[in-house]
Protein backbone atom coordinates (compact mmCIF):
# COMPACT_ATOMS: atom_id res chain seq x y z
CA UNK A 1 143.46 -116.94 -121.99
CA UNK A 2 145.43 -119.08 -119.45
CA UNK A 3 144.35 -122.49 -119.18
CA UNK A 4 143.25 -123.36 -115.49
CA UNK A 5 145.99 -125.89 -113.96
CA UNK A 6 143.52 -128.22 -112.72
CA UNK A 7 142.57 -129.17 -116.94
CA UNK A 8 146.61 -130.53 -116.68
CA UNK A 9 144.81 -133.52 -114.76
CA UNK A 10 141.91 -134.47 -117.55
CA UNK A 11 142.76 -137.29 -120.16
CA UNK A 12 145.16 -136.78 -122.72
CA UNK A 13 143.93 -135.85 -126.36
CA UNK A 14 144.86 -136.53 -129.52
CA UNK A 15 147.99 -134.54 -130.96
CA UNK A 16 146.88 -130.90 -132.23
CA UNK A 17 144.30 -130.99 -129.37
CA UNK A 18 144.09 -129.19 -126.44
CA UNK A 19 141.59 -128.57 -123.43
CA UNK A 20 140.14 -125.08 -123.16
CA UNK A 21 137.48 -123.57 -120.91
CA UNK A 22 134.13 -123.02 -122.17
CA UNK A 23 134.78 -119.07 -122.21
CA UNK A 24 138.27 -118.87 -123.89
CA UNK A 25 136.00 -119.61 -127.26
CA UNK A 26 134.31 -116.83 -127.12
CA UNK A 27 135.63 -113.01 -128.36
CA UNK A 28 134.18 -111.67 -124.50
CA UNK A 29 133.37 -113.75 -121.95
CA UNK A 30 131.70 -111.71 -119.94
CA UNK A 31 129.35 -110.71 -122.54
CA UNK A 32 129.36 -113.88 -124.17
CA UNK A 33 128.81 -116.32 -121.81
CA UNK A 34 125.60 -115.39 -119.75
CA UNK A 35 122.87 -116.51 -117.56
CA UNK A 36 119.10 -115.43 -117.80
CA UNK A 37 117.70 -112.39 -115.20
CA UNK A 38 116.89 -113.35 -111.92
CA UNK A 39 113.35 -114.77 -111.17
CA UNK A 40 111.92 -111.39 -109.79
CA UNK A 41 112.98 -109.78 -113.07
CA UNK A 42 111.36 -112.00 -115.43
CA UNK A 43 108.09 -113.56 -114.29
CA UNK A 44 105.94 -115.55 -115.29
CA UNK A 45 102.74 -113.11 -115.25
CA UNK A 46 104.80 -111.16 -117.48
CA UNK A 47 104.63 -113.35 -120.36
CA UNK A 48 102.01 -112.43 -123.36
CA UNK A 49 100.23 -114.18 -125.80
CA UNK A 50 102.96 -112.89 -128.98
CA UNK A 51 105.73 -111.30 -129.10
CA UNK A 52 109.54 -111.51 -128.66
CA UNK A 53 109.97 -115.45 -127.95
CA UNK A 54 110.94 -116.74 -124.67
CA UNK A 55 113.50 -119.78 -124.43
CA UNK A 56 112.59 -121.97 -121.53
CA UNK A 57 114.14 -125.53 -119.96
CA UNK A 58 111.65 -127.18 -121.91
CA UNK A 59 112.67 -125.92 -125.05
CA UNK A 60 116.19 -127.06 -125.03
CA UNK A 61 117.46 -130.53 -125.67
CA UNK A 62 120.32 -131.92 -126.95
CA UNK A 63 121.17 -131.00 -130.39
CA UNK A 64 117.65 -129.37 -131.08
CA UNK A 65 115.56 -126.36 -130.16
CA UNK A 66 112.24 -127.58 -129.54
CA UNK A 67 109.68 -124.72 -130.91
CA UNK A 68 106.63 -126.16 -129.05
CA UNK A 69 105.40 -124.34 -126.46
CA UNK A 70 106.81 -120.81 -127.09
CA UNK A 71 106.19 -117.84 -124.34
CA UNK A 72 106.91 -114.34 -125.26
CA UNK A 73 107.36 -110.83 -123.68
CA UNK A 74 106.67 -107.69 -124.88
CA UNK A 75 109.57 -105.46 -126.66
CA UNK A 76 109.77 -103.15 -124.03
CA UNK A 77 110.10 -105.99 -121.34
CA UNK A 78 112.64 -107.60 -123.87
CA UNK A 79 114.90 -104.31 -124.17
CA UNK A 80 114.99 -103.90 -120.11
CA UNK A 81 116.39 -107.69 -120.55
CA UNK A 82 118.99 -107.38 -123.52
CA UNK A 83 121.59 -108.75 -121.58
CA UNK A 84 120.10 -111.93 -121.65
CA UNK A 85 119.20 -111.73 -125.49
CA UNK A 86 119.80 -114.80 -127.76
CA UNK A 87 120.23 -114.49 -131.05
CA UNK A 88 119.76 -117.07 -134.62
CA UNK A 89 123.05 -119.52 -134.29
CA UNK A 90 124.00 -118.91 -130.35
CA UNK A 91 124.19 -121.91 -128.22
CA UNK A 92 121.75 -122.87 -125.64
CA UNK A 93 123.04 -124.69 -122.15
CA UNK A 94 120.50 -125.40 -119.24
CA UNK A 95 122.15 -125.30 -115.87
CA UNK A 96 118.83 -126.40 -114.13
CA UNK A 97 117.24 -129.76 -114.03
CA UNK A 98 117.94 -133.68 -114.51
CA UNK A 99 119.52 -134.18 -117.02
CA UNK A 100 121.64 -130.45 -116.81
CA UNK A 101 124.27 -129.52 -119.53
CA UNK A 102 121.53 -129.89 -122.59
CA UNK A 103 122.80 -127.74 -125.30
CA UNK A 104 121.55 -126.47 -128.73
CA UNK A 105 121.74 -124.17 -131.22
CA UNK A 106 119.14 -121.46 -131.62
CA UNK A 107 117.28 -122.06 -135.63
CA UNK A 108 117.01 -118.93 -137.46
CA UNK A 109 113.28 -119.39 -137.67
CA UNK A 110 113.16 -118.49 -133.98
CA UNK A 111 114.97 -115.08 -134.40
CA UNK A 112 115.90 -113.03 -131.42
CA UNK A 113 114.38 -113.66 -127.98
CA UNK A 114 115.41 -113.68 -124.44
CA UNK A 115 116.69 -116.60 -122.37
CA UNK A 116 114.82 -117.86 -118.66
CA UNK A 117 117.24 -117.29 -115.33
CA UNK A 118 117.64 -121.40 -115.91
CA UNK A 119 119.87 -121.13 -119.07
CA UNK A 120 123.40 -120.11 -120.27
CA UNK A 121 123.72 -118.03 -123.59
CA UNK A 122 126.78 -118.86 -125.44
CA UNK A 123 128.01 -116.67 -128.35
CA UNK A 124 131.09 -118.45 -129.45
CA UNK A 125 133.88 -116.61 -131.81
CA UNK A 126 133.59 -118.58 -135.13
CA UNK A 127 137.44 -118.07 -135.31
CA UNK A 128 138.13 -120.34 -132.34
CA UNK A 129 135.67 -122.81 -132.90
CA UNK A 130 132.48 -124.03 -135.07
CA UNK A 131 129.51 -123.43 -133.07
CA UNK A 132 128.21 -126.61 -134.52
CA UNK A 133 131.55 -128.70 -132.85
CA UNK A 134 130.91 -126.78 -129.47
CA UNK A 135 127.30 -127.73 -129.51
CA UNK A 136 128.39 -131.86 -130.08
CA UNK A 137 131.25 -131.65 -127.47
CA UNK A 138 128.93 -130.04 -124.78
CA UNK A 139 126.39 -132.90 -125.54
CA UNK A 140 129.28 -135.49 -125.60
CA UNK A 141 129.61 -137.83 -122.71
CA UNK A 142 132.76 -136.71 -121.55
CA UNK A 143 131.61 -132.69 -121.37
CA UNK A 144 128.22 -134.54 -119.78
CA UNK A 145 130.59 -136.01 -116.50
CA UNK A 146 132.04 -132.74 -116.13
CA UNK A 147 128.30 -131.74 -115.47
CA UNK A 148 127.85 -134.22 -113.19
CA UNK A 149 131.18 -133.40 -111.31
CA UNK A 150 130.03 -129.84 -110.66
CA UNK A 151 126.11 -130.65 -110.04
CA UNK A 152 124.68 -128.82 -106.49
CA UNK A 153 121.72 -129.74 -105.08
CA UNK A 154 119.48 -133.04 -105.34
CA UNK A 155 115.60 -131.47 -105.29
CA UNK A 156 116.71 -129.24 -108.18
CA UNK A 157 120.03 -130.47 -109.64
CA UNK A 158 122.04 -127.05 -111.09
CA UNK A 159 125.47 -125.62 -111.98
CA UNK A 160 126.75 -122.12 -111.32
CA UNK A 161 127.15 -119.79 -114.01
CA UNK A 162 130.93 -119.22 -113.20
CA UNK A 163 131.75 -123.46 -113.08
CA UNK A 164 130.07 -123.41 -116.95
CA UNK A 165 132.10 -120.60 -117.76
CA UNK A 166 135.38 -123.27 -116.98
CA UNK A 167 133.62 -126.07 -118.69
CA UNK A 168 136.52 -128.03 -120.12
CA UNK A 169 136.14 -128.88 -123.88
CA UNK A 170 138.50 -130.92 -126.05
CA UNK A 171 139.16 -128.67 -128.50
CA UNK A 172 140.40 -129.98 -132.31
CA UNK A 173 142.22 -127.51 -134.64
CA UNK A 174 139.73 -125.47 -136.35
CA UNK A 175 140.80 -127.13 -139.83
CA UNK A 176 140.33 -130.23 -138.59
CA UNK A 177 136.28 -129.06 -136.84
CA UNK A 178 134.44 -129.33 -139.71
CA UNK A 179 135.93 -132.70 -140.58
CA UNK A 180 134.67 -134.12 -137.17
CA UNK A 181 131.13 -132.04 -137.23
CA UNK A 182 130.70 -133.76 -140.87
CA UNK A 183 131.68 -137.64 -139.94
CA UNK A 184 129.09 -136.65 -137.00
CA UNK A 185 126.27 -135.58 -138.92
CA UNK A 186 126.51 -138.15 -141.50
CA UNK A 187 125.95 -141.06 -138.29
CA UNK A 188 122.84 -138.79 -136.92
CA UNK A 189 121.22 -138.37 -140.73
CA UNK A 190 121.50 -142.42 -140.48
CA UNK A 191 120.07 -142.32 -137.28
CA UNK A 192 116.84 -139.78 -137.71
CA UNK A 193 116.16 -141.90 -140.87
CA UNK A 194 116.03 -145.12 -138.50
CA UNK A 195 114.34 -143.32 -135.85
CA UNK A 196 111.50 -141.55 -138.48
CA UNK A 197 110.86 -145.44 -139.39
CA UNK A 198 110.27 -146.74 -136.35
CA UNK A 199 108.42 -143.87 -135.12
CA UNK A 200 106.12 -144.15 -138.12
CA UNK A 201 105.76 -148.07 -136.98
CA UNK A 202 105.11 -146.72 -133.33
CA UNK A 203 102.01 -144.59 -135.00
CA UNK A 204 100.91 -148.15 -136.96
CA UNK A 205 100.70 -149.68 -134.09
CA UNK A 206 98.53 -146.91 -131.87
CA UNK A 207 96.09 -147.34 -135.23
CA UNK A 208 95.77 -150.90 -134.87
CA UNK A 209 95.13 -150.87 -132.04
CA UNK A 210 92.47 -149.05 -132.05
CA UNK A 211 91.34 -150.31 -135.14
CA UNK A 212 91.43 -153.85 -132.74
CA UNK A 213 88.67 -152.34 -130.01
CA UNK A 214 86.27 -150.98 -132.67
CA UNK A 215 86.65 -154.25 -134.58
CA UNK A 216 85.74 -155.36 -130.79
CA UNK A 217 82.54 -153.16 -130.07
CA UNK A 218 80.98 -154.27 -133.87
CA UNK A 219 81.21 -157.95 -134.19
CA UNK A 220 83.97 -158.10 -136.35
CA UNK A 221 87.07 -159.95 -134.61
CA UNK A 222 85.31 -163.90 -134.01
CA UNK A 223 82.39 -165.34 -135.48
CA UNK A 224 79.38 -164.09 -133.39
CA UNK A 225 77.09 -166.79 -131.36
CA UNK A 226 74.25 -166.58 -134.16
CA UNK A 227 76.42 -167.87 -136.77
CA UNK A 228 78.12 -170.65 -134.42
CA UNK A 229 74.86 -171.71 -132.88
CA UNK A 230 73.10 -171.51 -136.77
CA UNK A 231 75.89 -174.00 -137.70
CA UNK A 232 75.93 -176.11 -134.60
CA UNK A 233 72.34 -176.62 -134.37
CA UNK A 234 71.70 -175.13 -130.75
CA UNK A 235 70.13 -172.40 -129.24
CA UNK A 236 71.67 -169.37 -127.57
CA UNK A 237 71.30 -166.28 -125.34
CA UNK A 238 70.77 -163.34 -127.12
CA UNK A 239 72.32 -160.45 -126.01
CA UNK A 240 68.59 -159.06 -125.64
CA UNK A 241 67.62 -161.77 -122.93
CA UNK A 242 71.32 -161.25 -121.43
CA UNK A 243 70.33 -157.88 -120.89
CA UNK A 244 66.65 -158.46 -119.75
CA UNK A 245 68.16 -161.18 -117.19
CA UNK A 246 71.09 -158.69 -115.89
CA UNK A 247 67.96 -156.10 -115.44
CA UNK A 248 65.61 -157.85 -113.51
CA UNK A 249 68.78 -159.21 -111.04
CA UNK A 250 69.32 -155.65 -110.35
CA UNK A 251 65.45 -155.02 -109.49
CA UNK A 252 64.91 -158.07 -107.29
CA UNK A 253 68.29 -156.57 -105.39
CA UNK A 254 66.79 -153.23 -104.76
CA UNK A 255 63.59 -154.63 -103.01
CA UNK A 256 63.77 -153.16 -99.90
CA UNK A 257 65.96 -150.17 -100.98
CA UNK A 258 62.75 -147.77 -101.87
CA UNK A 259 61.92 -146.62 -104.90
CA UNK A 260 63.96 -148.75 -108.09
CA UNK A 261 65.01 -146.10 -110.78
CA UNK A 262 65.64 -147.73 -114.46
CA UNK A 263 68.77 -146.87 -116.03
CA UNK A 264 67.95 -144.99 -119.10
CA UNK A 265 67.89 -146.21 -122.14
CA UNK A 266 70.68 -145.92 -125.11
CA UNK A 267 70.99 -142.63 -126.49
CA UNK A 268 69.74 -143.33 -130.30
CA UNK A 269 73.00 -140.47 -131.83
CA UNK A 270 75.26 -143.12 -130.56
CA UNK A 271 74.15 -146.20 -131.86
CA UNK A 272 74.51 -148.28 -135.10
CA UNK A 273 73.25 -151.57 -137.04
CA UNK A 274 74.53 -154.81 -134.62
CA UNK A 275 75.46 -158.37 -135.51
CA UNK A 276 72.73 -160.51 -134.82
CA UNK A 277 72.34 -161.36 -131.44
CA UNK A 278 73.67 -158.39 -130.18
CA UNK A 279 71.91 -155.55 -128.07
CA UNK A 280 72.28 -151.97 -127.42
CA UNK A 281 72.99 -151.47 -123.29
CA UNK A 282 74.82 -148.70 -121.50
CA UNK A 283 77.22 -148.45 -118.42
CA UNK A 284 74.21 -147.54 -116.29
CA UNK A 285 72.70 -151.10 -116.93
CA UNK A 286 76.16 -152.85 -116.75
CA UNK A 287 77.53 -151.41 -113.05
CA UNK A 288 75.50 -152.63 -110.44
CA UNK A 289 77.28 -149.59 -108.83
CA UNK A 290 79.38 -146.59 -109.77
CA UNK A 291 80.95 -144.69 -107.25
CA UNK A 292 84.18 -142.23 -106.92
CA UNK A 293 87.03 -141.44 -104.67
CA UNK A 294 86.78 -138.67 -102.19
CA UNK A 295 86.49 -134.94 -103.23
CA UNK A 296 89.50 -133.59 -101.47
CA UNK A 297 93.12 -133.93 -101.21
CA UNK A 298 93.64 -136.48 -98.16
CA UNK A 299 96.50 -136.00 -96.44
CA UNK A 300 99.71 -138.05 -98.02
CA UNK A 301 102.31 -140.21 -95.53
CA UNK A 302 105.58 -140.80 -96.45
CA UNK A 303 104.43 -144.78 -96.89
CA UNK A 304 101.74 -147.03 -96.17
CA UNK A 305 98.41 -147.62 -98.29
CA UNK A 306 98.98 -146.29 -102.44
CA UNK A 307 96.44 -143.94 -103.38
CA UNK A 308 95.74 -143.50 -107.18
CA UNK A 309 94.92 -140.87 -109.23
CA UNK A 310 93.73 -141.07 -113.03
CA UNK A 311 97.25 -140.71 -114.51
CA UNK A 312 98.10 -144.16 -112.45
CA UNK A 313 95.54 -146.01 -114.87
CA UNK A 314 96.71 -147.03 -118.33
CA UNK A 315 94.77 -149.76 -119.97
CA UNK A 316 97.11 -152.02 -119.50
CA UNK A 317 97.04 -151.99 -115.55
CA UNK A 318 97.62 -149.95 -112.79
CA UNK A 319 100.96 -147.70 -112.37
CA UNK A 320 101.75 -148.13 -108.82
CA UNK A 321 105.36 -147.14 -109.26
CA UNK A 322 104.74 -142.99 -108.70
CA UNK A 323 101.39 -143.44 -106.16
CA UNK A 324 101.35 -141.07 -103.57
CA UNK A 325 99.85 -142.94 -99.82
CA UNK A 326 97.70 -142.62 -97.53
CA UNK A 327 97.69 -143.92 -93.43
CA UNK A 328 95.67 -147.47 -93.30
CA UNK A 329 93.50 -145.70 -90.68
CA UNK A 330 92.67 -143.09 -93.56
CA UNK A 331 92.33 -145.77 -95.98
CA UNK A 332 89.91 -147.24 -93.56
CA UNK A 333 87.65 -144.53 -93.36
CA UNK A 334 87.89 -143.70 -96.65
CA UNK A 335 86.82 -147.13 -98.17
CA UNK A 336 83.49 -147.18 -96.26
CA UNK A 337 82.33 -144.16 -98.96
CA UNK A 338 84.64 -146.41 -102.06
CA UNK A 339 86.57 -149.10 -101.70
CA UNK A 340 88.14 -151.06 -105.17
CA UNK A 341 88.10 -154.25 -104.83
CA UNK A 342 89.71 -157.16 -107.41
CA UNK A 343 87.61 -157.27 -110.30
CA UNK A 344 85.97 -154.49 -110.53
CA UNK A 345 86.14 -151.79 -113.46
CA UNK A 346 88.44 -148.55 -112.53
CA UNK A 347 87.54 -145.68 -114.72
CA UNK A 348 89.43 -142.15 -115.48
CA UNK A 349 86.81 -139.74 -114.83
CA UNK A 350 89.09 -136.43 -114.31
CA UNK A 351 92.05 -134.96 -115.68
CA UNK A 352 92.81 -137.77 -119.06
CA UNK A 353 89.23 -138.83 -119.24
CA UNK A 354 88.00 -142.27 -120.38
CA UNK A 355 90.50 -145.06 -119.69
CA UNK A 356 89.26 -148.38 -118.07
CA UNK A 357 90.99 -150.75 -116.37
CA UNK A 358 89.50 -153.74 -114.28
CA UNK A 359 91.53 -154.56 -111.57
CA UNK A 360 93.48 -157.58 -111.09
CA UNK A 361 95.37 -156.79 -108.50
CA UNK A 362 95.40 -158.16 -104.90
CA UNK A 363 97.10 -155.58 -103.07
CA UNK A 364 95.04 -152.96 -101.29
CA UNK A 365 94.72 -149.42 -102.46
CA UNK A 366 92.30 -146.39 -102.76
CA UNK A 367 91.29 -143.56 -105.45
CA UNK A 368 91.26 -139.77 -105.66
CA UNK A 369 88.01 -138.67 -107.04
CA UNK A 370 89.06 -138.36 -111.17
CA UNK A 371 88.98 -142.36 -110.72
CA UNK A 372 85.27 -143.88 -110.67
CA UNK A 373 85.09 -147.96 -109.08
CA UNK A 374 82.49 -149.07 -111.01
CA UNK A 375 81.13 -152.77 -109.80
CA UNK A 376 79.70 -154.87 -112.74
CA UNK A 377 76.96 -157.36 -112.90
CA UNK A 378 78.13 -161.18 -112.53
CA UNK A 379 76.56 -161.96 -115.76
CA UNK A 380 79.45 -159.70 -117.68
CA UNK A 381 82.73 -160.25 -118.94
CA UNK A 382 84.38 -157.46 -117.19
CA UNK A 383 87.54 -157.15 -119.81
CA UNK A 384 84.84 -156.86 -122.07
CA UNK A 385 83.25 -153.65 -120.71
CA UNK A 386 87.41 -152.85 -120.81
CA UNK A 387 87.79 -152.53 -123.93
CA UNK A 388 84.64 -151.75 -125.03
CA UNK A 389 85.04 -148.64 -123.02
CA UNK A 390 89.09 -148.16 -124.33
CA UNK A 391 87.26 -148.25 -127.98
CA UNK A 392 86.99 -145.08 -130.02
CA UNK A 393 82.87 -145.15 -130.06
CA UNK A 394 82.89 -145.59 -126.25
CA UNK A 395 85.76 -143.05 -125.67
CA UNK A 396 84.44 -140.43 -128.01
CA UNK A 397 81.28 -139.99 -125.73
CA UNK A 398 83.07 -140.35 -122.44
CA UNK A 399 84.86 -136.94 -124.41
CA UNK A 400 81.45 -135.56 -125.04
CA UNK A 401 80.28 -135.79 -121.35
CA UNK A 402 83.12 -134.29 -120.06
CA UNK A 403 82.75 -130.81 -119.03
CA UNK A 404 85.09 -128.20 -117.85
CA UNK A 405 87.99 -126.77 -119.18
CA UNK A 406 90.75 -126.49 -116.55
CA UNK A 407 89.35 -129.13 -114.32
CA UNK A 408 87.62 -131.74 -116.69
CA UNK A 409 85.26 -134.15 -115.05
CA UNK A 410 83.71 -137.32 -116.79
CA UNK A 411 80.64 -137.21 -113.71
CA UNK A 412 79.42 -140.39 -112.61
CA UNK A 413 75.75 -139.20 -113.40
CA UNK A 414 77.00 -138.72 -117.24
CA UNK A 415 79.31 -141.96 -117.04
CA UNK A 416 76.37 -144.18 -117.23
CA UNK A 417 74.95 -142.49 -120.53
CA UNK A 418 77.68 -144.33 -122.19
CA UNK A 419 76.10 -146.62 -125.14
CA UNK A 420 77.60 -150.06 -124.89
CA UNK A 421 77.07 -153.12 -127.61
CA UNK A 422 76.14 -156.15 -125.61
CA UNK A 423 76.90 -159.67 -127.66
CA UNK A 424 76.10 -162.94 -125.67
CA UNK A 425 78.19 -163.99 -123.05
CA UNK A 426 79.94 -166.53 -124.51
CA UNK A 427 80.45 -164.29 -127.64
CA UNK A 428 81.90 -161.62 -124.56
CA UNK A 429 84.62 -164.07 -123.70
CA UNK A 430 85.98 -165.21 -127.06
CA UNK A 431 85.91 -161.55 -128.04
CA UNK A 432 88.15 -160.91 -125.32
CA UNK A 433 91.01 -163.49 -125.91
CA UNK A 434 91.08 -162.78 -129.25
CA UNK A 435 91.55 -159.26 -128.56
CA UNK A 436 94.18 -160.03 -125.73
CA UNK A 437 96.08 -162.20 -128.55
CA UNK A 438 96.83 -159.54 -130.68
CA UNK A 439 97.13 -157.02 -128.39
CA UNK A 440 99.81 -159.00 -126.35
CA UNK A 441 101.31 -159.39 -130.22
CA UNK A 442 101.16 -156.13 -130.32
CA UNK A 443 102.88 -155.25 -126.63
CA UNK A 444 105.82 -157.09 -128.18
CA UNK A 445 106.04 -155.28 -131.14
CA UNK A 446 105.73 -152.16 -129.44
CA UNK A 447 108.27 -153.23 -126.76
CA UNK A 448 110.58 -153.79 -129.66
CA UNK A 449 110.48 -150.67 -131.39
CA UNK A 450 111.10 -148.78 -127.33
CA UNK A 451 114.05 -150.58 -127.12
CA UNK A 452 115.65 -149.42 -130.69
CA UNK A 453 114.35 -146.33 -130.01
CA UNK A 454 116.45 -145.64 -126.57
CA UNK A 455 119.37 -147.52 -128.87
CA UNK A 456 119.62 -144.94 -131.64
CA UNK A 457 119.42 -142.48 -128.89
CA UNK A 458 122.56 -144.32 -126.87
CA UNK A 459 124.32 -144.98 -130.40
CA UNK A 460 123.81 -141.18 -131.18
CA UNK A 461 125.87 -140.88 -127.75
CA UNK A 462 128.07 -143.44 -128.59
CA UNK A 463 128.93 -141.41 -131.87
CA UNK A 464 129.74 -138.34 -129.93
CA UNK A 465 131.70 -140.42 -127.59
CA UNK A 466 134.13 -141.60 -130.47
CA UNK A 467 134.42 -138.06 -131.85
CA UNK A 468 135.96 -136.60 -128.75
CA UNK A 469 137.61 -139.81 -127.91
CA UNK A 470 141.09 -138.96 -126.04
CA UNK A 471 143.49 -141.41 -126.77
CA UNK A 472 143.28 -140.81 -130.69
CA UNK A 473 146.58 -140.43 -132.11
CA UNK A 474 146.04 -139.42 -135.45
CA UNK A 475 145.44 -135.86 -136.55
CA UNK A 476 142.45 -136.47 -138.77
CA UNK A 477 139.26 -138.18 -137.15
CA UNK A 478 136.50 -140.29 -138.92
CA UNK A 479 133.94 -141.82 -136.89
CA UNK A 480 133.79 -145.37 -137.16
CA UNK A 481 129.93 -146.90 -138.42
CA UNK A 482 127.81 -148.58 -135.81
């Protein structure tokens, strides 16, 4: 096939090497180098339960077919599409999305299927090129900025069909593939090892953590306020009279208000033996008020006032950096029905249900209704409530009163059902900065494991980077260790 006179402009390659359009490594390139069918003949209501497997953007990344996730059509849907068949060892390219160019190879395990309008099938002839050196090179930084060269759009980045076909690729003699594929693979088996370590530190850490909050919830991080007070010779307030004192606060407020309703008591299924001092209370007793955002979409302005949802909370503070806003006249009305304030207790109560926050920051915002503002009493340590309610015994029966299935909701009527162990005040705050110390321990940790993560993932780059390097002289290649 002739080479296109533009490749005479790319970087010079080692000797032996030459550049060579995607499609010139295949035995047809019309046949072997396609696209998937056109939207309107492969939709989405088409896809069944089993079947002949599906591959979709989401199941290709670089240098591995992810299997989660799997669609399938029927055989007679998949023999009007056998064009667009792929088969065990063909090569998978996406030509939609951010990052584009992804490429893999399809497992045997995964058999035949058919490919989505979003992907390129390559079938490449075996006595041209090793599929498993074509797969690299596409995934290699320099095929990558080809990509990026030939990228349309910005919404939904993509490259034609016709542009992949000319893909340049730095081609090796074939002798001289395997060699390169091997030196490759030896630096990744390094690398998985690393990365199977540190992702089996990353799981650790997730258990300690919540190993942490339940030591929290049953007295078992400080000494409780018994044992300090026993040694010390003083007297203390129980968690009992805490409670009984935070109660009758709330009743003197409601004179005036009508009839006063009592929370309700602890459920007795979700309760166990305390330390001493401690008492069983729930969320209803705790939140002087509980209240949501509104039940509607508002309508969104390019800027102004951030307006959360419950993916925005994470325990360890508000995400502002993907809110969506709201007009400050809107936020105005808005905040006469809820309005969150610094200090008080945000709560996931739709979508990813039961994740507290309290809120420390000063900036204004509002809430979507699957976030609940709850205002505590001034007798509580609010990061207490936190992580009590972050815990495993708190978060398995914010779990329980969720209902739905497609939209789950965590209502504010069930919210306050939520048993809560109640140690003295004092006991509340020395709870919490012991449970900040290691968890900020524990940030760090975690923080460090991130960042070698996203390195083996740059040095696994780095390694195809050296393997199609293009000022290499010599006519065998060996990839350097990191």
């Amino acid at each position: 096939m002739k080479i296109p006179v533009e490749f005479n402009s790319l970087a010079p390659l080692p000797v032996g090497w030459s550049w060579q359009p995607l499609q010139s490594l295949t035995a047809n390139p019309k046949q072997d180098v396609v696209d998937g069918p056109f939207g309107s003949d492969l939709k989405a209501s088409e896809y069944v339960s089993h079947g002949v497997p599906i591959a979709r953007l989401q199941n290709i990344d670089r240098n591995n077919f992810v299997t989660k996730n799997i669609r399938f059509l029927t055989t007679e849907k998949a023999a009007d599409l056998a064009r667009h068949e792929f088969r065990p060892d063909d090569i998978l390219i996406t030509k939609l999305g951010d990052p584009l160019g992804k490429a893999c190879i399809v497992p045997r395990s995964i058999g035949h299927g058919v490919i989505v309008a979003d992907l390129v099938r390559v079938r490449p002839d075996e006595r041209l090129v090793d599929r498993r050196y074509l797969t690299y090179a596409i995934n290699s930084p320099s095929t990558v900025k080809q990509f990026e060269l030939h990228t349309k759009g910005t919404t939904r980045p993509r490259v034609n069909l016709s542009v992949l076909r000319q893909l340049p690729i730095p081609v090796a003699p074939r002798h001289q593939q395997e060699e390169i594929v091997d030196a490759i693979e030896r630096q990744f088996s390094r690398l998985d090892e690393a990365v199977a370590n540190l992702q089996r530190v990353k799981a650790n850490l997730k258990r300690y953590k919540a190993s942490v909050l339940q030591a929290a919830v049953e007295g078992r991080v400080v000494p409780t306020e018994a044992e300090l007070a026993r040694r010390e010779g003083r007297s203390y307030e129980s968690g009992e009279r805490l409670l009984e004192r935070i109660l009758a606060a709330r009743r003197d407020q409601w004179v005036g208000r009508g009839k006063y309703k009592a929370p309700e008591a602890p459920r007795r299924e979700w309760t166990f033996d305390l330390p001493e001092g401690w008492a069983w209370s729930t969320l209803g007793h705790l939140a002087v008020s509980v209240k949501d955002g509104p039940h509607f979409s508002p309508k969104y302005a390019a800027e102004g006032i951030p307006f959360i949802s419950g993916g925005n909370i994470r325990p360890e503070g508000i995400d502002f950096s993907a809110t969506k806003f709201i007009t400050p006249e809107l936020h105005a009305e808005l905040s006469k029905r809820c309005r969150p304030l610094r200090g008080d207790l945000l709560y996931t109560k739709g979508g990813t249900t039961g994740i507290a926050r309290v809120n420390t920051d000063t900036r204004d915002f509002n809430v979507w209704v699957h976030v609940a503002v709850l205002k505590l009493s001034q007798s509580i340590e609010p990061f207490f409530v936190q992580h009590a309610l972050n815990s495993q015994h708190c978060y398995r029966q914010a779990q329980e009163y969720t209902h739905g299935v497609g939209n789950q909701d965590l209502g504010l009527t069930r919210m306050v059902w939520i048993t809560i162990p109640l140690p003295p005040l004092s006991e509340q705050r020395r709870i919490v900065a012991e449970v900040d110390r290691r968890l900020s321990i524990l940030r760090e940790v975690e923080s460090e494991v991130d960042t070698n993560l996203k390195r083996a993932n740059s040095l696994r780059q780095a390694a195809l980077a050296r393997a199609f390097t293009v000022q290499k002289e010599s006519t065998r290649y060996e990839i350097p260790p990191s």
